[in-house]
N, C-alpha and C. Protein backbone atom coordinates (compact mmCIF):
# COMPACT_ATOMS: atom_id res chain seq x y z
N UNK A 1 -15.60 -126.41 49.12
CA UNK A 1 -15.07 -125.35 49.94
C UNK A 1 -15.44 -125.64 51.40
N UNK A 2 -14.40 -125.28 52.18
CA UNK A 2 -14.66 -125.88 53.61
C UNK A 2 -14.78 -124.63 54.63
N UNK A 3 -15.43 -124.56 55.74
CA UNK A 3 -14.72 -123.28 56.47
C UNK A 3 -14.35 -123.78 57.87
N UNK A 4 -13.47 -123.45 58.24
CA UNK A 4 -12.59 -123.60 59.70
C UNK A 4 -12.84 -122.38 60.57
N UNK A 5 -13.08 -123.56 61.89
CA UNK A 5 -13.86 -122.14 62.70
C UNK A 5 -13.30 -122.82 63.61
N UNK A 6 -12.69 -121.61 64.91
CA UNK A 6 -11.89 -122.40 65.92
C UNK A 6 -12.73 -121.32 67.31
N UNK A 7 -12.96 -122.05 68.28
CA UNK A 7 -13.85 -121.44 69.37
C UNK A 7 -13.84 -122.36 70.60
N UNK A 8 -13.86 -121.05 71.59
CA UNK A 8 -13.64 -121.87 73.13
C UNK A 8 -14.90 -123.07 73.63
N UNK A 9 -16.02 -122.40 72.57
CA UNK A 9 -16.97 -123.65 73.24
C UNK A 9 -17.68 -124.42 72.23
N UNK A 10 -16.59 -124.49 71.10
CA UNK A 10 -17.06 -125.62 70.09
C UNK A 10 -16.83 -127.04 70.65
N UNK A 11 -17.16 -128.22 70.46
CA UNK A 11 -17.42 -129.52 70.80
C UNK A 11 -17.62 -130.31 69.46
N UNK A 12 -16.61 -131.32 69.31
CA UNK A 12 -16.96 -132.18 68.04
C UNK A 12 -16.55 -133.35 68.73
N UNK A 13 -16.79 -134.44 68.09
CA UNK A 13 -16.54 -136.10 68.30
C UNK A 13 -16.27 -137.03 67.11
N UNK A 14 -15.29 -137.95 67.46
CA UNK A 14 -15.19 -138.67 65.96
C UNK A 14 -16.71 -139.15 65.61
N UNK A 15 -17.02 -139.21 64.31
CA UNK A 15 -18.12 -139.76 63.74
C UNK A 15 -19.28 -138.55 63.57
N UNK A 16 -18.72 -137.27 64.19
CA UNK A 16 -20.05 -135.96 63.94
C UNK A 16 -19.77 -135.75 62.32
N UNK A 17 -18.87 -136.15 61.34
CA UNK A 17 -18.49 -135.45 60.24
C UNK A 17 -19.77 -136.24 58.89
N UNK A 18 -20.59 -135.30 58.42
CA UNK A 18 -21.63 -135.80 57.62
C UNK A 18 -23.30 -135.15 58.22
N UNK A 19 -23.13 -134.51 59.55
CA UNK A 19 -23.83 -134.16 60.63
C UNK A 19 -23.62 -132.41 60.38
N UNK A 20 -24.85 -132.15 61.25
CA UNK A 20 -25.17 -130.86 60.75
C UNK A 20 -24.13 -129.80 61.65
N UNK A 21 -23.84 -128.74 61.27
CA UNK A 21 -23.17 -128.08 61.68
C UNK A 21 -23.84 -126.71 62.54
N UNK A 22 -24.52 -126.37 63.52
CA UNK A 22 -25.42 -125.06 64.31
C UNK A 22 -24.97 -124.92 65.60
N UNK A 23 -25.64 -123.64 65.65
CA UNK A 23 -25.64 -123.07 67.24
C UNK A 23 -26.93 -122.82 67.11
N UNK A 24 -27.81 -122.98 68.20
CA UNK A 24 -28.83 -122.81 68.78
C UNK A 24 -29.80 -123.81 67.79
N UNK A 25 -31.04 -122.69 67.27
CA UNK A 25 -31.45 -122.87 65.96
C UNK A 25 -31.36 -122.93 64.66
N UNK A 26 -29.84 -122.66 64.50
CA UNK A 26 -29.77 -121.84 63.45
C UNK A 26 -28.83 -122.88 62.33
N UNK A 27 -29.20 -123.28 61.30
CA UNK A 27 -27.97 -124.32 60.79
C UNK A 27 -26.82 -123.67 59.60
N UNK A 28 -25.84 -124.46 60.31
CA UNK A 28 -24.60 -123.16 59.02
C UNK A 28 -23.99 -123.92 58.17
N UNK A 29 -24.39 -125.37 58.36
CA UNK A 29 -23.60 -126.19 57.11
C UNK A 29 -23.41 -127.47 57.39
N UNK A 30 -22.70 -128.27 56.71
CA UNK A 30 -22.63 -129.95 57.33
C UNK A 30 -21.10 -129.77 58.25
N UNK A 31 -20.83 -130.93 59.14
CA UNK A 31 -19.46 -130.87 59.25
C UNK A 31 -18.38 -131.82 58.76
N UNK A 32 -17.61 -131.34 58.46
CA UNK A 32 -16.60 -131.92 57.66
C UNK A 32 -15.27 -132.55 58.60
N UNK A 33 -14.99 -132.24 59.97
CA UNK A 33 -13.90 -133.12 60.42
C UNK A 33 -13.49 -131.55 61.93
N UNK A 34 -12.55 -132.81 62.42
CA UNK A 34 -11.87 -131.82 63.43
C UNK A 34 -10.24 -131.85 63.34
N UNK A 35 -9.65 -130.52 63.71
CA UNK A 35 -8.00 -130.77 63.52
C UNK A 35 -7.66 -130.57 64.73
N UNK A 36 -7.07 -131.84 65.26
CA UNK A 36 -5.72 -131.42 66.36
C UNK A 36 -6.70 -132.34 67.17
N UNK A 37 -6.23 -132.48 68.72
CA UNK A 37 -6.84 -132.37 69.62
C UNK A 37 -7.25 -134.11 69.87
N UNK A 38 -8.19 -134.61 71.05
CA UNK A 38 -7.73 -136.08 71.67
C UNK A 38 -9.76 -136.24 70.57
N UNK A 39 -9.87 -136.73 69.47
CA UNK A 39 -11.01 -136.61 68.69
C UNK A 39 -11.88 -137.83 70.10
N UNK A 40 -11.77 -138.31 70.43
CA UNK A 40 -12.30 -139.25 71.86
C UNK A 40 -12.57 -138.94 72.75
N UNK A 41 -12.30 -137.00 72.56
CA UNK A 41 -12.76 -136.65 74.17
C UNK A 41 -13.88 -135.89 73.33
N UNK A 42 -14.97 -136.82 73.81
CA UNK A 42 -16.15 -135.82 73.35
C UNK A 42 -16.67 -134.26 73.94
N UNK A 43 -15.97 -134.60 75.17
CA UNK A 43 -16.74 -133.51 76.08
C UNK A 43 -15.89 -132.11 76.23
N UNK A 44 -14.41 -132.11 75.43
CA UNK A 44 -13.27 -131.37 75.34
C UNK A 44 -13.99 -130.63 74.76
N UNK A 45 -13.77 -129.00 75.06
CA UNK A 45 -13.73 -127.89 74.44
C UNK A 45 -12.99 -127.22 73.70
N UNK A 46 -12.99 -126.15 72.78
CA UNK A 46 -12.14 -125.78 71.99
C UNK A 46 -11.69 -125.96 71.07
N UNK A 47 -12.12 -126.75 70.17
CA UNK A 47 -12.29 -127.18 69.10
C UNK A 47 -11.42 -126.68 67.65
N UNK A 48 -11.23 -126.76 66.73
CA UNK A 48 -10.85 -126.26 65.80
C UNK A 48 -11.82 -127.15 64.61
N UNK A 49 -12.78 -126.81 63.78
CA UNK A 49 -14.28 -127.34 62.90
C UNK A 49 -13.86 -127.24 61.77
N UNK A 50 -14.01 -127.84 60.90
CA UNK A 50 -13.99 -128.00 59.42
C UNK A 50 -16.22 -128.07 58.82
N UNK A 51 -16.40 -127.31 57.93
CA UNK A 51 -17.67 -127.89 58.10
C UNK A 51 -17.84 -126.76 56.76
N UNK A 52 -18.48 -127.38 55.76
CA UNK A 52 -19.18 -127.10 54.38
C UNK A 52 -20.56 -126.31 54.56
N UNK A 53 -19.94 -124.51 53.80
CA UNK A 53 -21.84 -123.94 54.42
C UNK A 53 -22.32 -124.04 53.49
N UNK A 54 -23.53 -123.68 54.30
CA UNK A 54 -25.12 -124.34 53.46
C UNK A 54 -24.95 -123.28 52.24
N UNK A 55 -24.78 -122.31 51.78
CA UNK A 55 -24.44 -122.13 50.82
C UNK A 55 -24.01 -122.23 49.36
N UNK A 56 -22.89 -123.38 50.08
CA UNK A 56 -21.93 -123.95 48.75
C UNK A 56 -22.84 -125.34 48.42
N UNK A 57 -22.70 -126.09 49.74
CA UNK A 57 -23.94 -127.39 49.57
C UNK A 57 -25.15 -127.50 48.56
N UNK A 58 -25.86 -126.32 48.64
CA UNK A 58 -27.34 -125.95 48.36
C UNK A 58 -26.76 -125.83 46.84
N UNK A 59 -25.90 -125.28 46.20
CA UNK A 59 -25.63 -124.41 44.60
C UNK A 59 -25.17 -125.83 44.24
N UNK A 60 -23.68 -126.70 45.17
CA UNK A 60 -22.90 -127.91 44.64
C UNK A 60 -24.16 -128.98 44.00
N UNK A 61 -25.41 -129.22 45.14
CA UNK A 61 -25.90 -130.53 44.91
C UNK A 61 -27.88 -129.76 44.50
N UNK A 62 -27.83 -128.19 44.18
CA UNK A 62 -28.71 -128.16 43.61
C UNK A 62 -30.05 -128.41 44.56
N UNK A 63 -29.90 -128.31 45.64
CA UNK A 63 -31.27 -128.16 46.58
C UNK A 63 -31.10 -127.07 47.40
N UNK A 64 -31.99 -126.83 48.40
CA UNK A 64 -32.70 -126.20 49.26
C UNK A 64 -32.06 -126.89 50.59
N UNK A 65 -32.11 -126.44 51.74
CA UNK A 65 -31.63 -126.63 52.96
C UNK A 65 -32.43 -125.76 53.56
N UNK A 66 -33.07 -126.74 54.32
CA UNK A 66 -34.19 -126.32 55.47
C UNK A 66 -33.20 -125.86 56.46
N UNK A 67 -33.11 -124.56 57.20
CA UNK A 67 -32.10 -124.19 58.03
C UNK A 67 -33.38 -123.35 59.30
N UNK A 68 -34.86 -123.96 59.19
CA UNK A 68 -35.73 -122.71 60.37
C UNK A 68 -36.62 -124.36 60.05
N UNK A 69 -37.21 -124.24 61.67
CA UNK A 69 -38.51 -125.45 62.18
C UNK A 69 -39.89 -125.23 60.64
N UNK A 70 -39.62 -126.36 60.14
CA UNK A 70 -41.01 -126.53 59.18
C UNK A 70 -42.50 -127.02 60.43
N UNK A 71 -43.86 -126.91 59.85
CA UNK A 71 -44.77 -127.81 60.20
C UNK A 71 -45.37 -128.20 59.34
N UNK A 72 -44.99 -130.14 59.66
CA UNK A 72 -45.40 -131.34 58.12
C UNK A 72 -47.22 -131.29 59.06
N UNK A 73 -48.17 -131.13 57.95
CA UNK A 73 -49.74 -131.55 58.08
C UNK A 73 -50.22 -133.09 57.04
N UNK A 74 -50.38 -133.85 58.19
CA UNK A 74 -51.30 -134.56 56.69
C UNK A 74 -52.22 -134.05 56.01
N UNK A 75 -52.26 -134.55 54.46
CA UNK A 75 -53.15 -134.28 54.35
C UNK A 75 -54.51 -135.72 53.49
């Protein structure tokens, strides 16, 4: 399952698809591709996102998705 999200200040580039999908801190899923648009202009706004949430990911492949800052300690 995919979700499409279209926004004035989304930003994608060929090769982001496999890469995490967030705003700020916050992670909402992997991304899955972009539709329309010059995929070479990295710096183009407006986007239209394809991108798999952490949701479906986590149940499909049976893990956990760290989506908040861990701290690793040796021990």
């Amino acid at each position: 399952m995919f979700v499409k999200v279209e926004g004035e200040y989304l930003k994608g580039c060929r090769g982001d698809s496999g890469g995490p999908f967030y705003q700020g801190g916050v992670a909402y899923g992997i991304m899955a591709g972009l539709i329309g648009g010059d995929h070479g202009n990295c710096t183009m706004k407006g986007r239209t996102v394809t991108f798999s949430a952490i949701d479906k990911i986590q149940t499909f492949l049976g893990v956990e998705v760290l989506t908040q800052p861990v701290t690793l300690t040796a021990s």
